[in-house]
PDB file of N, CA and C in Angstrom:
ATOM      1  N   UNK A   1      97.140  56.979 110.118  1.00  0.00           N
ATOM      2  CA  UNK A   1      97.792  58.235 110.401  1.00  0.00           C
ATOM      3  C   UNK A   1      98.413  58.745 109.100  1.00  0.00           C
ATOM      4  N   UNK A   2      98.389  60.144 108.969  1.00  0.00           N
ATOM      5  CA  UNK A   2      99.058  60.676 107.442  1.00  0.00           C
ATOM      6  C   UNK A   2      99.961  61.776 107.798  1.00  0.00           C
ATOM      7  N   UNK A   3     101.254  61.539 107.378  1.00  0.00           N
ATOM      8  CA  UNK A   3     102.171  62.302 107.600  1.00  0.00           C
ATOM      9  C   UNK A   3     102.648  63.100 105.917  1.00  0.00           C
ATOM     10  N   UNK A   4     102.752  63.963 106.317  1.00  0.00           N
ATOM     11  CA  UNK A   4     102.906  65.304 104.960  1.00  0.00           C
ATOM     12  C   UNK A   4     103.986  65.809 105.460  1.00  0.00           C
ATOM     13  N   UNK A   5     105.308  66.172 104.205  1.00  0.00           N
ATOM     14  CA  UNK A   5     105.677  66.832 104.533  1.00  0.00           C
ATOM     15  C   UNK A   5     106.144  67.856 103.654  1.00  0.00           C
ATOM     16  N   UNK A   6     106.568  68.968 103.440  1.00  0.00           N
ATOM     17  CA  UNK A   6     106.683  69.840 103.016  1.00  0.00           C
ATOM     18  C   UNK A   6     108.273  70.353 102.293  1.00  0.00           C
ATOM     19  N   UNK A   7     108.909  70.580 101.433  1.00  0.00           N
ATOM     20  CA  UNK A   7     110.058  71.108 101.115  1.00  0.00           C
ATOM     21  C   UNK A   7     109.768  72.997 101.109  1.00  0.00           C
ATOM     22  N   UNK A   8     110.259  73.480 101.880  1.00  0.00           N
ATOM     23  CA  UNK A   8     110.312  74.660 102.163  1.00  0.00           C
ATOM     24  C   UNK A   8     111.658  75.853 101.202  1.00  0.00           C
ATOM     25  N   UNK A   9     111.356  76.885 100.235  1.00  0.00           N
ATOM     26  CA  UNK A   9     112.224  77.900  99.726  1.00  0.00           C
ATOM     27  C   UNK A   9     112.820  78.985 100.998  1.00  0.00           C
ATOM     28  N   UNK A  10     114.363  78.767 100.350  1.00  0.00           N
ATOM     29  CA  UNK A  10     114.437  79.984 101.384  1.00  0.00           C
ATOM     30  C   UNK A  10     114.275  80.966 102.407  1.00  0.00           C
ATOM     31  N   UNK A  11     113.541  81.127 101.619  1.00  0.00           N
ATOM     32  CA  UNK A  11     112.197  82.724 101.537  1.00  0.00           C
ATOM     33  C   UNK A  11     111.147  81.811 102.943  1.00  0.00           C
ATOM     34  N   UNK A  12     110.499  80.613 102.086  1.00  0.00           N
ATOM     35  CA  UNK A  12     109.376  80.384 103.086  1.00  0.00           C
ATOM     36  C   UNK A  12     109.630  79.845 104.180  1.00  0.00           C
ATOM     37  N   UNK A  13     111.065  79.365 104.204  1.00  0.00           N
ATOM     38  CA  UNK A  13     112.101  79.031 105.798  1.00  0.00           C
ATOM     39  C   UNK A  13     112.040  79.792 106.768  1.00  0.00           C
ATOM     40  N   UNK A  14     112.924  81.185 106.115  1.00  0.00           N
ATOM     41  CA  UNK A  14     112.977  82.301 106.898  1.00  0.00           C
ATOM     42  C   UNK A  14     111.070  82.992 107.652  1.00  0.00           C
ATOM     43  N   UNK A  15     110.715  82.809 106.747  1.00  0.00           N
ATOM     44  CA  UNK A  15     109.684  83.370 107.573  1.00  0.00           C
ATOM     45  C   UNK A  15     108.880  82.670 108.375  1.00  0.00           C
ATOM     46  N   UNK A  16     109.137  81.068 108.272  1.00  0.00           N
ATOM     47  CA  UNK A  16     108.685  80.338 109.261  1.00  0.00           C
ATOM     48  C   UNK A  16     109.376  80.297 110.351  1.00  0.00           C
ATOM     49  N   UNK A  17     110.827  80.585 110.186  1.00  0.00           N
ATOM     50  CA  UNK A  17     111.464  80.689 111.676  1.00  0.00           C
ATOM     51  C   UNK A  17     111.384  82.025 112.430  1.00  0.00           C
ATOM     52  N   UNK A  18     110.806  82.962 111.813  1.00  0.00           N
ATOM     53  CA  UNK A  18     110.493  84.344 112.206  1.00  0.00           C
ATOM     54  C   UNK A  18     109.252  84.127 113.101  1.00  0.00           C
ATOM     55  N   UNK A  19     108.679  83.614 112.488  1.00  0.00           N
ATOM     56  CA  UNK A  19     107.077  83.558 113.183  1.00  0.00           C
ATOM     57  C   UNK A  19     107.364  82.928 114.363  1.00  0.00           C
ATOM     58  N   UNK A  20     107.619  81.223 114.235  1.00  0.00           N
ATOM     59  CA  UNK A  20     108.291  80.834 115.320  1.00  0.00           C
ATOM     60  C   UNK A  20     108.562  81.406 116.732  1.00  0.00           C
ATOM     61  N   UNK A  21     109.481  82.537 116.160  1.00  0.00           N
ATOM     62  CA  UNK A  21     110.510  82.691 117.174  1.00  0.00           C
ATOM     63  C   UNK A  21     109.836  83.737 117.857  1.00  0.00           C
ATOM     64  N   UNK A  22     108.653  83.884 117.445  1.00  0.00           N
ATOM     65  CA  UNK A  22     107.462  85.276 118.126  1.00  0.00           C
ATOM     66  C   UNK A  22     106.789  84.035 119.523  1.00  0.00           C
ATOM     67  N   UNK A  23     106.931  82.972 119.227  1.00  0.00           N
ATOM     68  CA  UNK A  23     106.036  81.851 119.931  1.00  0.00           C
ATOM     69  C   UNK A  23     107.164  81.175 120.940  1.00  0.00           C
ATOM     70  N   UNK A  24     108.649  80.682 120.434  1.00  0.00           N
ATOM     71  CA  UNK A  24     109.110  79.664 120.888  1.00  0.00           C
ATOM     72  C   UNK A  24     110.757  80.242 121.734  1.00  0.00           C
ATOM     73  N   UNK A  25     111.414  79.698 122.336  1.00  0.00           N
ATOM     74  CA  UNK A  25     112.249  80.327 122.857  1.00  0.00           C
ATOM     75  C   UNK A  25     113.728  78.812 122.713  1.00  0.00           C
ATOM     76  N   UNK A  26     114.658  79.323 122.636  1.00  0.00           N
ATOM     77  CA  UNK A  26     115.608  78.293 122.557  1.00  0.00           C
ATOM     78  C   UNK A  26     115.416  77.500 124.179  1.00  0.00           C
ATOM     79  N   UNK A  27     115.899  76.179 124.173  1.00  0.00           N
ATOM     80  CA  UNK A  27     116.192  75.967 125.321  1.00  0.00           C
ATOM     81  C   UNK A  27     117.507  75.581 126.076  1.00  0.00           C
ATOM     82  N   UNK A  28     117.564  75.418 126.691  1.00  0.00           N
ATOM     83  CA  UNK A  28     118.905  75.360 127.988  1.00  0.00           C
ATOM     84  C   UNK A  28     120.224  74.502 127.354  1.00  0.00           C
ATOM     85  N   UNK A  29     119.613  73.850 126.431  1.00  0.00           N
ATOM     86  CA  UNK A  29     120.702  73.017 125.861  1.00  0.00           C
ATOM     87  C   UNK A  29     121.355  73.287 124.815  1.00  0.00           C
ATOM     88  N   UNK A  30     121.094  74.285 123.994  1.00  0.00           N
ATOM     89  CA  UNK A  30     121.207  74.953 123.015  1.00  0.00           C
ATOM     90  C   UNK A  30     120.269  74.953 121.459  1.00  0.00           C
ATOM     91  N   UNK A  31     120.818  75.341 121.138  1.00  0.00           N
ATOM     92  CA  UNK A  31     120.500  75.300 119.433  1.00  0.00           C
ATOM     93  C   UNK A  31     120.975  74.051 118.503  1.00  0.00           C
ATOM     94  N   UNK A  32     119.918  73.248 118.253  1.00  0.00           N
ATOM     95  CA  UNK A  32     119.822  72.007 117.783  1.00  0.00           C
ATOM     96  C   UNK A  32     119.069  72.357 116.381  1.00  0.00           C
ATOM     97  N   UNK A  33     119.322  71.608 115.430  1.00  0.00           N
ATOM     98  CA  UNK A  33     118.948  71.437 114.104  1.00  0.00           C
ATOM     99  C   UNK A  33     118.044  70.669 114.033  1.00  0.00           C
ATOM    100  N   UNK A  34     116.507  71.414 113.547  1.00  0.00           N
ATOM    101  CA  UNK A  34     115.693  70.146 113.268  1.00  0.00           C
ATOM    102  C   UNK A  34     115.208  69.607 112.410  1.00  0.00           C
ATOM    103  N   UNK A  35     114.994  68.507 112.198  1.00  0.00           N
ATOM    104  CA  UNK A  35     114.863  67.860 110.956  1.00  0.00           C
ATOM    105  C   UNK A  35     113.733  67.438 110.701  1.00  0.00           C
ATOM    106  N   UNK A  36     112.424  67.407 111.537  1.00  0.00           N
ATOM    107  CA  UNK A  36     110.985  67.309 111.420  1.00  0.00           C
ATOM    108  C   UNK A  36     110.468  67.802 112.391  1.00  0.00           C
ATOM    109  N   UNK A  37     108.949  68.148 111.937  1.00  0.00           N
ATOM    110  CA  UNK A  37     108.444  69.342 112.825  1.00  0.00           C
ATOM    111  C   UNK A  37     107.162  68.800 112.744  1.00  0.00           C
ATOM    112  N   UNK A  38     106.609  68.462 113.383  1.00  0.00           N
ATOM    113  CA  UNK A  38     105.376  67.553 113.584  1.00  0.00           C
ATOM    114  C   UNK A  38     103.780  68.291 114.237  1.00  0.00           C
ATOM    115  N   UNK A  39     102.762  68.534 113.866  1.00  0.00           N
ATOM    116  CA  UNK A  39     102.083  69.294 114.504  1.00  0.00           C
ATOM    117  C   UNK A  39     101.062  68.127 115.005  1.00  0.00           C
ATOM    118  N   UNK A  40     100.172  68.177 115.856  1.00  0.00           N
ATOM    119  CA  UNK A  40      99.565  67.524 117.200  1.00  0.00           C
ATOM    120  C   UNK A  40      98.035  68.046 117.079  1.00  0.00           C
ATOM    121  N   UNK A  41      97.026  67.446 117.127  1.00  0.00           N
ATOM    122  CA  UNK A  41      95.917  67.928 117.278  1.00  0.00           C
ATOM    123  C   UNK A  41      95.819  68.385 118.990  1.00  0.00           C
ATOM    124  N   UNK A  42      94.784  68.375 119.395  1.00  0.00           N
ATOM    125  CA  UNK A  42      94.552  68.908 120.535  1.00  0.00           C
ATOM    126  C   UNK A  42      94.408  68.106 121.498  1.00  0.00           C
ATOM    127  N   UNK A  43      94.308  67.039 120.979  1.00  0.00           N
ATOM    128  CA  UNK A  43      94.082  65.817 122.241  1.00  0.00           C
ATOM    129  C   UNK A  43      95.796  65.289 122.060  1.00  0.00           C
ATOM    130  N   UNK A  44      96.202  65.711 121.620  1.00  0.00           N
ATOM    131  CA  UNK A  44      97.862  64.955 121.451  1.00  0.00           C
ATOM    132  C   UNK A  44      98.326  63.811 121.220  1.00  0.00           C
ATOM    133  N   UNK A  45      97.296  63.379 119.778  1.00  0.00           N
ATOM    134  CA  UNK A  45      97.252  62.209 119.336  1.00  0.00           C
ATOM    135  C   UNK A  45      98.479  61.513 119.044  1.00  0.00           C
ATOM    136  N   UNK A  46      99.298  62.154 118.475  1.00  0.00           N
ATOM    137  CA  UNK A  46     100.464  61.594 117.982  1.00  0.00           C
ATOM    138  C   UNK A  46     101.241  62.167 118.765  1.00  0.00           C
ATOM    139  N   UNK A  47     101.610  62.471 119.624  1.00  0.00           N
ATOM    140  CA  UNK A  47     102.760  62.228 120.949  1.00  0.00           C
ATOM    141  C   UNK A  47     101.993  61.195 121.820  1.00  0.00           C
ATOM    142  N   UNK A  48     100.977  60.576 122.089  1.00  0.00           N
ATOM    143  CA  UNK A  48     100.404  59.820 123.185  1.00  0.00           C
ATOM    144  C   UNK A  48     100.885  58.201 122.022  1.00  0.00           C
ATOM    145  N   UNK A  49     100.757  58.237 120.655  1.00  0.00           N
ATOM    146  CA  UNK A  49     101.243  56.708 120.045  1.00  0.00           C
ATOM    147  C   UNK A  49     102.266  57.110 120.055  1.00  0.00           C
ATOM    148  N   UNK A  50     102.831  58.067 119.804  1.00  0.00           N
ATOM    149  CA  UNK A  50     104.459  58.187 119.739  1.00  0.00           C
ATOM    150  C   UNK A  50     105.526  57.144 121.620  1.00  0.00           C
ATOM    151  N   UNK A  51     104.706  57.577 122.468  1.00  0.00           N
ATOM    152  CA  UNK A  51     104.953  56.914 123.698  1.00  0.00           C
ATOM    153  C   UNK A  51     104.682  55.678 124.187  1.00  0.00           C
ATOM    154  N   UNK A  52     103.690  54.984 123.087  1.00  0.00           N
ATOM    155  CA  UNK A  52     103.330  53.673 123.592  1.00  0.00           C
ATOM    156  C   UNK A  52     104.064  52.818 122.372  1.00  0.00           C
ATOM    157  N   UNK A  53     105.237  53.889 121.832  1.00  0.00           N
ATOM    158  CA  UNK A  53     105.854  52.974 120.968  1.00  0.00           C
ATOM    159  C   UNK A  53     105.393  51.619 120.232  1.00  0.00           C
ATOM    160  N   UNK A  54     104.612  52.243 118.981  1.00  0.00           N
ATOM    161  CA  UNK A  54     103.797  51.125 118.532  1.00  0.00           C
ATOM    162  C   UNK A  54     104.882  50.397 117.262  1.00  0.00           C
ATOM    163  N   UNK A  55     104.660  49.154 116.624  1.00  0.00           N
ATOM    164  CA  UNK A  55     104.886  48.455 116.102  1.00  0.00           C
ATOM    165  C   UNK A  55     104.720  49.562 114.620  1.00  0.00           C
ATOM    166  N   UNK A  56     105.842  49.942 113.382  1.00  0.00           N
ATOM    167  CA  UNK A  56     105.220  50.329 112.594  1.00  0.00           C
ATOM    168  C   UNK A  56     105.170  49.461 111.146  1.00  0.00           C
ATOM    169  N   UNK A  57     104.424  49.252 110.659  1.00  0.00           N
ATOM    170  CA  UNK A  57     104.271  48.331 108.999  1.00  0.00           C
ATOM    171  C   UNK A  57     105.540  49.392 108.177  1.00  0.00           C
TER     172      UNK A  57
END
């Protein structure tokens, strides 16, 4: 598995939370800070090992 991650400017923050927020909606619990943002292929590979809580090296 390969995890990338990205340091984001200002600039390219804001417009990722713009876009976002065309797609995503807060939820019921409020506004939480996040600290990784993980994207999923289509079969939902990495939330399905994420649940069988594997052993990591």
């Amino acid at each position: 598995m390969i995890t990338e991650k990205y340091l984001l400017s200002p600039e390219k923050y804001k417009q990722l939370i713009e876009r976002l927020l065309l797609k995503l909606q807060p939820d019921a619990y409020g506004k939480y800070t996040i600290c990784s943002l993980y994207y999923d292929n289509d079969n939902f590979d990495l939330a399905r090992r994420s649940i069988d809580k594997p052993d990591y090296e």
